[in-house]
C-alpha atoms as a PDB file:
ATOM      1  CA  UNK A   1      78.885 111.034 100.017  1.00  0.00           C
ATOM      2  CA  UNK A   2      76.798 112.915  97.155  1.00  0.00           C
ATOM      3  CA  UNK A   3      78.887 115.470  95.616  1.00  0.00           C
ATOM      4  CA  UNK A   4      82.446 115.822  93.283  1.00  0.00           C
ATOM      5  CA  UNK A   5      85.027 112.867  94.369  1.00  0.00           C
ATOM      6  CA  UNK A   6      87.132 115.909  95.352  1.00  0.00           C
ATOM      7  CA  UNK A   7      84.788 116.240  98.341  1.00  0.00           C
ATOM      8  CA  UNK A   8      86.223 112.848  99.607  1.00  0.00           C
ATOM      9  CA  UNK A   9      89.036 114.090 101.860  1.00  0.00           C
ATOM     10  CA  UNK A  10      86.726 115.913 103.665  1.00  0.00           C
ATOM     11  CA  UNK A  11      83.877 113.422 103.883  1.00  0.00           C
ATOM     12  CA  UNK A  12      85.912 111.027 105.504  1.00  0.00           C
ATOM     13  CA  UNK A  13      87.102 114.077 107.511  1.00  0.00           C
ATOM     14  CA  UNK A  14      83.054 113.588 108.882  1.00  0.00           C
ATOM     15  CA  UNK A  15      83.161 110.354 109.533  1.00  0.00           C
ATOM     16  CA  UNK A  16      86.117 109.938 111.664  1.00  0.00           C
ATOM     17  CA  UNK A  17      84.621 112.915 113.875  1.00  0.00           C
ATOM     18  CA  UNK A  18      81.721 111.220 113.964  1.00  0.00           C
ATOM     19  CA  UNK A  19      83.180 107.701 115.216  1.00  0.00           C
ATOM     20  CA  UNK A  20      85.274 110.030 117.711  1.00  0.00           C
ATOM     21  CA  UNK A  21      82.170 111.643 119.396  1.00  0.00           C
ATOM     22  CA  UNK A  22      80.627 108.181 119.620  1.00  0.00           C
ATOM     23  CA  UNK A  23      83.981 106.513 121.445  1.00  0.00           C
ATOM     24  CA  UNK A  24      84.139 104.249 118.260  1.00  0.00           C
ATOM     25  CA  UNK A  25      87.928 103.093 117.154  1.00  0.00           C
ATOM     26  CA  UNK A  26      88.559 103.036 113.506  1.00  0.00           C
ATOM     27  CA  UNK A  27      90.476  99.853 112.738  1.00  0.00           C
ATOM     28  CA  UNK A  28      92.995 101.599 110.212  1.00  0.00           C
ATOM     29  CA  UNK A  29      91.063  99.378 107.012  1.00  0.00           C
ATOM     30  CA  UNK A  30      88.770 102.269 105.027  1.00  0.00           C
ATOM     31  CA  UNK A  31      87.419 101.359 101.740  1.00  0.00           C
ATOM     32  CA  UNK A  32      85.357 103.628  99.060  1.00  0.00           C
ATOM     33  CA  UNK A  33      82.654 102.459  96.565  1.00  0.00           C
ATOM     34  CA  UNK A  34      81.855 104.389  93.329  1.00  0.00           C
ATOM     35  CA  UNK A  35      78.186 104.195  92.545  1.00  0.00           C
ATOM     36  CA  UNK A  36      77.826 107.659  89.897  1.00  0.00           C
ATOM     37  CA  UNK A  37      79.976 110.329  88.933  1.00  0.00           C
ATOM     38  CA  UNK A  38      78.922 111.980  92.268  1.00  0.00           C
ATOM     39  CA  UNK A  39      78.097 109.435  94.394  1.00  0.00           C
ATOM     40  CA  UNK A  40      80.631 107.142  97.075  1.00  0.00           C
ATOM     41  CA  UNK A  41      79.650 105.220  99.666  1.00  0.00           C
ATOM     42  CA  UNK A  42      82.889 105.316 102.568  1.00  0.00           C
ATOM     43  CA  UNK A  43      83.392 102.263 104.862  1.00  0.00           C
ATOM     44  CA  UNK A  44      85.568 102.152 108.044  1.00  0.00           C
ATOM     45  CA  UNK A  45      86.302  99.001 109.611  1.00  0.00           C
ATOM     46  CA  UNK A  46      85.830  99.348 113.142  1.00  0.00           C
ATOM     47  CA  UNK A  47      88.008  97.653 116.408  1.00  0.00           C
END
């Protein structure tokens, strides 16, 4: 995610769309990693 960390709720909004249209199951583990000040990198652990 590029933008201001208050952009996160909504990022990961994205993603678990995205593992919806592609019949992927998010595992319930998600994990963010702080690179900048406007700059995270979102994880989801997969079943």
């Amino acid at each position: 995610m590029k933008g201001p960390f208050d952009g996160l709720p909504g990022a990961w909004h994205t993603v678990f769309e995205w593992c919806q249209a592609q019949a992927l199951t998010p595992a319930g583990i998600n994990w963010e990693i702080y690179g900048g000040e406007q700059d995270a990198e979102l994880y989801a652990l997969l079943a």
